[in-house]
C-alpha atoms as a PDB file:
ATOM      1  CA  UNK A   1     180.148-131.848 -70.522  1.00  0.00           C
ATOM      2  CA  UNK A   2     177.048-130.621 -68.806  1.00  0.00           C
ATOM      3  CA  UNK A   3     173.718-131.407 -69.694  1.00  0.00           C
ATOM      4  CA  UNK A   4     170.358-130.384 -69.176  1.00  0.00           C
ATOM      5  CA  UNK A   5     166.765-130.755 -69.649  1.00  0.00           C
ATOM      6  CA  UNK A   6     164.399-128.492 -71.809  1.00  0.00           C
ATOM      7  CA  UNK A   7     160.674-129.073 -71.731  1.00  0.00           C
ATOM      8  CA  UNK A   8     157.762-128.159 -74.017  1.00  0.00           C
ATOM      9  CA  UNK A   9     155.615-125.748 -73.167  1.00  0.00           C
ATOM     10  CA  UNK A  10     152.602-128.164 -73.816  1.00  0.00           C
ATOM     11  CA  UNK A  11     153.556-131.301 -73.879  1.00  0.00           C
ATOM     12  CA  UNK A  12     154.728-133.030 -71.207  1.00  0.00           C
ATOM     13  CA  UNK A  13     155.980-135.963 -72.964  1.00  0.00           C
ATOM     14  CA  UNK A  14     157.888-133.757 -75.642  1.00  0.00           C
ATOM     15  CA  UNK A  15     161.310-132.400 -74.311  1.00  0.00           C
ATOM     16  CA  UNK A  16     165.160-132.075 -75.425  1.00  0.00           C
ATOM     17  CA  UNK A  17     167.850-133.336 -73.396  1.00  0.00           C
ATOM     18  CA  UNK A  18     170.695-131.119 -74.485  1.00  0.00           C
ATOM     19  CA  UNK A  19     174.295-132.276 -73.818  1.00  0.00           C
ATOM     20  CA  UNK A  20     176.937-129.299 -73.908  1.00  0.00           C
ATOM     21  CA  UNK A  21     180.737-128.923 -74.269  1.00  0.00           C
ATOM     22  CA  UNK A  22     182.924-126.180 -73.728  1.00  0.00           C
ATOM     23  CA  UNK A  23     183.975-123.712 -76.889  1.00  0.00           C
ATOM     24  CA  UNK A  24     181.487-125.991 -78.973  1.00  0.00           C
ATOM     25  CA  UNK A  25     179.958-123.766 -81.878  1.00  0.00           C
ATOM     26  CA  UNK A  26     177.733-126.153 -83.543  1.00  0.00           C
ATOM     27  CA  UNK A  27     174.803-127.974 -82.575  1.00  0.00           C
ATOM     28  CA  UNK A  28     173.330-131.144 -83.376  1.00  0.00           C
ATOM     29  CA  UNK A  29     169.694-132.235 -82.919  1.00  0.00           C
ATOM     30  CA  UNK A  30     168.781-135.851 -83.305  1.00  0.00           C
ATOM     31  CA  UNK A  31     164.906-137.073 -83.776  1.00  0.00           C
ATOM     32  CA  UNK A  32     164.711-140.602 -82.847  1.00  0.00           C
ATOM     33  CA  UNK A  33     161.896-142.966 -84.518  1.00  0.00           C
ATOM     34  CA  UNK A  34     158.635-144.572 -82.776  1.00  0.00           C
ATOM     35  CA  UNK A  35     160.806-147.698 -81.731  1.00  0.00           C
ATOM     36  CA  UNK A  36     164.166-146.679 -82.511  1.00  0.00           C
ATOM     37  CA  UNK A  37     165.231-144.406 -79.863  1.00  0.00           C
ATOM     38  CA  UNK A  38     168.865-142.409 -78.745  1.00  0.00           C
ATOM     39  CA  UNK A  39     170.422-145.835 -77.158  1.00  0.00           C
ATOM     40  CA  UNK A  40     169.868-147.966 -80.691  1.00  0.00           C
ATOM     41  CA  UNK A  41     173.385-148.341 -82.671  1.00  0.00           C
ATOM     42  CA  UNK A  42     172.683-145.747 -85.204  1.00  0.00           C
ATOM     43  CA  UNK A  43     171.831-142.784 -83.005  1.00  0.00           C
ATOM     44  CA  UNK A  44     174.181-144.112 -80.103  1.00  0.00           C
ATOM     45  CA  UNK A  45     177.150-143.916 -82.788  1.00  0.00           C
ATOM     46  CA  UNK A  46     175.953-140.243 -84.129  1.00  0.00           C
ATOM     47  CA  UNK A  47     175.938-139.082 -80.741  1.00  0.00           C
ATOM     48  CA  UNK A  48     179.384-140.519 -80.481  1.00  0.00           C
ATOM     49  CA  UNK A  49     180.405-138.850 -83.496  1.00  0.00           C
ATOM     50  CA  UNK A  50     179.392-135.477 -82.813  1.00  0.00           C
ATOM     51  CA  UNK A  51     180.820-135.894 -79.504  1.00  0.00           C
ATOM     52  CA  UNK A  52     184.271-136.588 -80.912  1.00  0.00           C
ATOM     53  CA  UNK A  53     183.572-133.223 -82.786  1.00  0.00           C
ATOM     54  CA  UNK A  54     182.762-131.248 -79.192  1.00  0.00           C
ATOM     55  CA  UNK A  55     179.323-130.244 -80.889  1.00  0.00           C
ATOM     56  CA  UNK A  56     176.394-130.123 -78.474  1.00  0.00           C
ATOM     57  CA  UNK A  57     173.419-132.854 -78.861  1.00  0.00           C
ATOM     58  CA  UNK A  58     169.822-132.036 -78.351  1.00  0.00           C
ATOM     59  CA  UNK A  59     167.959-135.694 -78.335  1.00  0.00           C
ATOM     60  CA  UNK A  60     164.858-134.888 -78.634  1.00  0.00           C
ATOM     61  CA  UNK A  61     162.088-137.448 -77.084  1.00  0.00           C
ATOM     62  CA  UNK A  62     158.389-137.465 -77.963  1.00  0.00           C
ATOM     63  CA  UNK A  63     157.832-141.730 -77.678  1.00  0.00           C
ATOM     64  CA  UNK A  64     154.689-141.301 -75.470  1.00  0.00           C
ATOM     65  CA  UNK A  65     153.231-138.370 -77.750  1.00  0.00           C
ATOM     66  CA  UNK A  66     153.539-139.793 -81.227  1.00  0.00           C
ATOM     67  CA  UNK A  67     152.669-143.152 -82.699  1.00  0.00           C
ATOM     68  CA  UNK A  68     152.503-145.034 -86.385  1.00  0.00           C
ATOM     69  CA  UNK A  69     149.244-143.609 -86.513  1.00  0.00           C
ATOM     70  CA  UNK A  70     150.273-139.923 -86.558  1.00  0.00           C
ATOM     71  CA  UNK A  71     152.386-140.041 -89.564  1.00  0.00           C
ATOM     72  CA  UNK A  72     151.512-137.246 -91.748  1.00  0.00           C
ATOM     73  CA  UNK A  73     148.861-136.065 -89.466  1.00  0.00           C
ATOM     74  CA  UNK A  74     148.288-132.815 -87.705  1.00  0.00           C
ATOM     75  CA  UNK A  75     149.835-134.063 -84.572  1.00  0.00           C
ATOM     76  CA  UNK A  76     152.936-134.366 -86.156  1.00  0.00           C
ATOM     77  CA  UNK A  77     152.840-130.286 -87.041  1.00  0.00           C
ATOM     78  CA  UNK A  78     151.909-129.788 -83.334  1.00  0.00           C
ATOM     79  CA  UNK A  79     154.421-131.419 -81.486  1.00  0.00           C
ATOM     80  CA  UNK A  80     157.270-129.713 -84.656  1.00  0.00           C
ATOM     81  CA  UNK A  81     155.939-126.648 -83.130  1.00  0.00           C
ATOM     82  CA  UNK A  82     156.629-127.312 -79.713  1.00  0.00           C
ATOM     83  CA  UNK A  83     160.125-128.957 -80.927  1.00  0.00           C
ATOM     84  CA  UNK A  84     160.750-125.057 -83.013  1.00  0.00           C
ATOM     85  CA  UNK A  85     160.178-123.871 -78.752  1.00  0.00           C
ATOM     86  CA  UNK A  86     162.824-126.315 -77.272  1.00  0.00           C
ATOM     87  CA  UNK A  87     165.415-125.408 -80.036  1.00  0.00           C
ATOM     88  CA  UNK A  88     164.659-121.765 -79.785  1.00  0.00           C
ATOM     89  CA  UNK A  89     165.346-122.161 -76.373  1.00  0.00           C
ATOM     90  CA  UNK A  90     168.387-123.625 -76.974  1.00  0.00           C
ATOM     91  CA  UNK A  91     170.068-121.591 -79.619  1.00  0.00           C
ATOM     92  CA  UNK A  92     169.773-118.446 -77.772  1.00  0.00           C
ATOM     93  CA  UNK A  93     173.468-119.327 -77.675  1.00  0.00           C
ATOM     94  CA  UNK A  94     175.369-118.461 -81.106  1.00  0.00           C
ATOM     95  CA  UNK A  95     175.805-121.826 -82.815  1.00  0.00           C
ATOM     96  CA  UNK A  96     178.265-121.215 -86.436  1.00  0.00           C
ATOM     97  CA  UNK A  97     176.735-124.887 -87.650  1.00  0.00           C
ATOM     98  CA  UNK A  98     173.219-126.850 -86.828  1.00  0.00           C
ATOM     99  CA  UNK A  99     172.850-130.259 -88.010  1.00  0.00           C
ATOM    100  CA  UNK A 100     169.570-132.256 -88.020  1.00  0.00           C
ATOM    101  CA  UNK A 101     169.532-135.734 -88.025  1.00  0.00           C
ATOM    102  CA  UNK A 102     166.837-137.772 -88.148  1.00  0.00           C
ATOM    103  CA  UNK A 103     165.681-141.569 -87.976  1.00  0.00           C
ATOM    104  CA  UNK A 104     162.391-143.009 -89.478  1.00  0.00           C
ATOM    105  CA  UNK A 105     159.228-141.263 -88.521  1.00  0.00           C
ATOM    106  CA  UNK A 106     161.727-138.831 -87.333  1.00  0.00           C
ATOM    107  CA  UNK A 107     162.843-137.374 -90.357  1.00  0.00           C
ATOM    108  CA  UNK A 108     159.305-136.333 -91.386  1.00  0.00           C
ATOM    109  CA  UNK A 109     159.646-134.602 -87.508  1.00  0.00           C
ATOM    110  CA  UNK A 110     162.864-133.213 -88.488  1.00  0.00           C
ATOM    111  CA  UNK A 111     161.508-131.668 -92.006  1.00  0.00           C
ATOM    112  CA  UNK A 112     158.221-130.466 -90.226  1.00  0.00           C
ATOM    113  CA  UNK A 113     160.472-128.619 -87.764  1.00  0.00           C
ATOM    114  CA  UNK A 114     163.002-127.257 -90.117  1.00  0.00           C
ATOM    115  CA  UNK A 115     160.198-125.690 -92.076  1.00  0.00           C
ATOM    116  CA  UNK A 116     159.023-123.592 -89.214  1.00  0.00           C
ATOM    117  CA  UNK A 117     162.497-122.623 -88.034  1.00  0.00           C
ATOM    118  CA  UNK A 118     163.675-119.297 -89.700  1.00  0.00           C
ATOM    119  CA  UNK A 119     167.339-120.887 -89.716  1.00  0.00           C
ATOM    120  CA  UNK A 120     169.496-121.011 -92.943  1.00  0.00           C
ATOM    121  CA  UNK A 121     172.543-123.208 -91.501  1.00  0.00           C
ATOM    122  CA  UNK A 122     170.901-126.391 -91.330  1.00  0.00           C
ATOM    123  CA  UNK A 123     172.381-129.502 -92.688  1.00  0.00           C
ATOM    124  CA  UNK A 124     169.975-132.283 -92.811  1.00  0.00           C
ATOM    125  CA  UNK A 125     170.837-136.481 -92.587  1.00  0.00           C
ATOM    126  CA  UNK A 126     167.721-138.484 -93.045  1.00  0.00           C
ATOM    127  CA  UNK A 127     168.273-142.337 -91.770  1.00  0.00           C
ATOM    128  CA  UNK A 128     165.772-144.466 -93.391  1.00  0.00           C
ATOM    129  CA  UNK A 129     163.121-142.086 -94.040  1.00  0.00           C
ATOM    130  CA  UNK A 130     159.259-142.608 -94.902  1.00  0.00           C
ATOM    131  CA  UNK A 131     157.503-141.440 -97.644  1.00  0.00           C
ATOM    132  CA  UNK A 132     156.106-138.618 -96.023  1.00  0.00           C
ATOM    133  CA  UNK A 133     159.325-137.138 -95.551  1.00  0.00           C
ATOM    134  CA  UNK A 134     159.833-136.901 -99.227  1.00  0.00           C
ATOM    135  CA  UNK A 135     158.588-133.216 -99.485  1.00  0.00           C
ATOM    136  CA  UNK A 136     161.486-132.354 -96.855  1.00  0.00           C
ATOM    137  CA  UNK A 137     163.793-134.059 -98.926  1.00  0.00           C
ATOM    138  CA  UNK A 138     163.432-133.151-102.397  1.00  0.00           C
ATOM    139  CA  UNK A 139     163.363-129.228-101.636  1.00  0.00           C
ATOM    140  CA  UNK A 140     167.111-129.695-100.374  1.00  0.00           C
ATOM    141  CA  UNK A 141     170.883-130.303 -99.830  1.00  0.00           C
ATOM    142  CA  UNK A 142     170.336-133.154 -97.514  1.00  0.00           C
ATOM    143  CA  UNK A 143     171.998-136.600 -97.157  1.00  0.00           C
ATOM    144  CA  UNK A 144     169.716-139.736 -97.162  1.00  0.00           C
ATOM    145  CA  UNK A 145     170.495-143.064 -96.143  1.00  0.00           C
ATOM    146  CA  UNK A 146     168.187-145.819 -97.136  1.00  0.00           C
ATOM    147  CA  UNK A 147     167.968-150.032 -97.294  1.00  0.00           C
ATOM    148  CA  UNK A 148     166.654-151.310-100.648  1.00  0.00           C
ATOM    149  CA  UNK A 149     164.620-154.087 -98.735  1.00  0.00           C
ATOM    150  CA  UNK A 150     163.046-150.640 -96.175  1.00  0.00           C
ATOM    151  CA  UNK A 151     158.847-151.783 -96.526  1.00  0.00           C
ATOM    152  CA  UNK A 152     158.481-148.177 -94.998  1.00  0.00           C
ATOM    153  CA  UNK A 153     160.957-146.704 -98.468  1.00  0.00           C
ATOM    154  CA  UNK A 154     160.101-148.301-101.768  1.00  0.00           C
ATOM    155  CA  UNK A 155     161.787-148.357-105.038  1.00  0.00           C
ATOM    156  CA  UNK A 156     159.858-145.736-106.170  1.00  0.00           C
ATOM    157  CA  UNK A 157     160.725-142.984-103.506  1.00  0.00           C
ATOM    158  CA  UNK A 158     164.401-144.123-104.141  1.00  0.00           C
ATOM    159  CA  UNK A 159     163.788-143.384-107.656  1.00  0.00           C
ATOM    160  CA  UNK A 160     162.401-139.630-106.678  1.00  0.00           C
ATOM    161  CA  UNK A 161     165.125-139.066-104.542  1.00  0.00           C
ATOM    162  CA  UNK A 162     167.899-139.984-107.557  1.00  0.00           C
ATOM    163  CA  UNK A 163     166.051-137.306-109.617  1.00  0.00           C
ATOM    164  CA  UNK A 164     167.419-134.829-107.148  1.00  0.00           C
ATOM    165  CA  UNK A 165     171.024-133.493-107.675  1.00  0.00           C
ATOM    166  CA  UNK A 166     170.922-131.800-104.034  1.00  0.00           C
ATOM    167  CA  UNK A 167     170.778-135.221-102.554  1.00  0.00           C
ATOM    168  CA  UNK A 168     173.245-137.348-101.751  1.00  0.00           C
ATOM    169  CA  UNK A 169     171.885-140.827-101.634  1.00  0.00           C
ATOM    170  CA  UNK A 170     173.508-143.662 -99.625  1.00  0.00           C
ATOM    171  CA  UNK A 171     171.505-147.257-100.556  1.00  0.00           C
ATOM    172  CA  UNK A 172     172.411-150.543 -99.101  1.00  0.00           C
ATOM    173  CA  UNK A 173     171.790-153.470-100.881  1.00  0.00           C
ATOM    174  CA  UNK A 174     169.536-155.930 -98.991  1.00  0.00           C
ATOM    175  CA  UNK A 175     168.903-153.354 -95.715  1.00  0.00           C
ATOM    176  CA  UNK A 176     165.934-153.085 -93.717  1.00  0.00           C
ATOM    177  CA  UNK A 177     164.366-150.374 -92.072  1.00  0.00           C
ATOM    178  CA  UNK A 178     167.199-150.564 -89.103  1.00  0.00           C
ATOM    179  CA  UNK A 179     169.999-150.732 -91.799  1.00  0.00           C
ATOM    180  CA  UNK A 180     170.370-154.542 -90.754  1.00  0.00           C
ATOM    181  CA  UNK A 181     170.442-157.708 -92.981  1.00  0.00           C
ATOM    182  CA  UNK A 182     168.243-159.870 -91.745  1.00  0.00           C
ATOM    183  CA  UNK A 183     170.376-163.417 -90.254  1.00  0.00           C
ATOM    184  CA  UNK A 184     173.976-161.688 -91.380  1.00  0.00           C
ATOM    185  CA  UNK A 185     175.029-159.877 -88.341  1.00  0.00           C
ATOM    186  CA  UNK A 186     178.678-159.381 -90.446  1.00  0.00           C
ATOM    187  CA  UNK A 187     176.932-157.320 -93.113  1.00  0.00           C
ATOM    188  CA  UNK A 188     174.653-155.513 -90.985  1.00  0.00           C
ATOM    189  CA  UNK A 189     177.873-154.164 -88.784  1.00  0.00           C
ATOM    190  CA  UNK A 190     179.599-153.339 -92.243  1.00  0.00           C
ATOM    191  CA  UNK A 191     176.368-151.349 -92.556  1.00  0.00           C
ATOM    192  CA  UNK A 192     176.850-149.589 -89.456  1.00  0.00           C
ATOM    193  CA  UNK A 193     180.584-148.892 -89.743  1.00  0.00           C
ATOM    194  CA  UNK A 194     179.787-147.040 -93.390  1.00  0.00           C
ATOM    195  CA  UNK A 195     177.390-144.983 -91.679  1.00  0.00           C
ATOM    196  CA  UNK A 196     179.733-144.168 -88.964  1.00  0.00           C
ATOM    197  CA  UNK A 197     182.129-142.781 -90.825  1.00  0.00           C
ATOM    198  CA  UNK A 198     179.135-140.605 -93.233  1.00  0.00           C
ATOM    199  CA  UNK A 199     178.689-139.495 -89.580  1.00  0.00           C
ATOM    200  CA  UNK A 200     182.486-138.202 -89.217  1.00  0.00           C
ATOM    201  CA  UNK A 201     182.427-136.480 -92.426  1.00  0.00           C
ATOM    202  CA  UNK A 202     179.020-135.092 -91.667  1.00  0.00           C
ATOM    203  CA  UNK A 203     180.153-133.275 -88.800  1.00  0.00           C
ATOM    204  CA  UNK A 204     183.366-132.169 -89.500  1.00  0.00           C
END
């Protein structure tokens, strides 16, 4: 494996850390959320996943650019620009598959991205997305994965999503925004092992 750094022209604090194999023809690049970055479970495990695949990762980072407060702002189109750079950069290798992944505020990162990207081999896996990611979502084939007790997700963007037959909708009962059950550590790692193995299938 060899890895590398690739910066953003403009931001400082936006860059991808791209992890390559040998012979690997597909590419996956993970957005983390505000507090929910590449060493939490979930993204740990998908970069475990597409490891086991020998697809390259490309964790992107942006913690000290974006906050709460950008969330369907303008800043979030700027740094999605500068992202489009660091994957350009990156693809100039020939990559058969690209898979996006993305957690939280993340996902509406992942969308904005996609949307400038002139790329039709993207396959998109939204972990606990927020609202504002719901344009990305419904226009789609995309998996989502979702809590029913996610204060960032309600009922009614679940409801929007089911409405879509492009979607594939995982929901666990009683979930939070981290895919946990709050005081039932048993459940919440039955959580993650069902996610792990969407991950397996996702990349295969």
């Amino acid at each position: 494996m060899n890895n590398k750094l690739v910066r953003s022209l403009k931001y400082n604090d936006v860059y991808g850390e791209l992890y390559s194999y040998e012979n690997s023809s597909a590419l996956t690049v993970i957005f983390p959320g505000i507090n929910y970055g590449h060493e939490k479970p979930l993204l740990y495990y998908a970069r475990k996943a597409a490891a086991q695949n020998n697809i390259d990762i490309l964790c992107i980072n942006y913690k000290n650019k974006i906050s709460w407060e950008d969330i369907g702002k303008q800043s979030i189109e700027d740094v999605a620009i500068e992202i489009k750079g660091i994957i350009k950069n990156v693809i100039e290798k020939k990559y058969d598959n690209i898979y996006f992944l993305g957690k939280s505020v993340g996902t509406e990162i992942a969308g904005c991205t996609s949307s400038k990207l002139n790329i039709d081999n993207i396959k998109f896996l939204y972990l606990t997305p927020i609202e504002e990611t719901l344009k990305y979502i419904v226009d789609r084939k995309c998996i989502v994965v979702s809590g029913t007790k996610d204060e960032f997700f309600k009922s009614e963007c679940i409801n929007k999503i089911r409405e879509n037959k492009n979607v594939k909708l995982m929901l666990f009962e009683g979930a939070n925004h981290s895919l946990e059950i709050k005081d039932d550590i048993i459940r919440s790692l039955r959580i993650l092992d069902n996610v792990a193995q969407l991950y397996l299938d996702f990349f295969k």
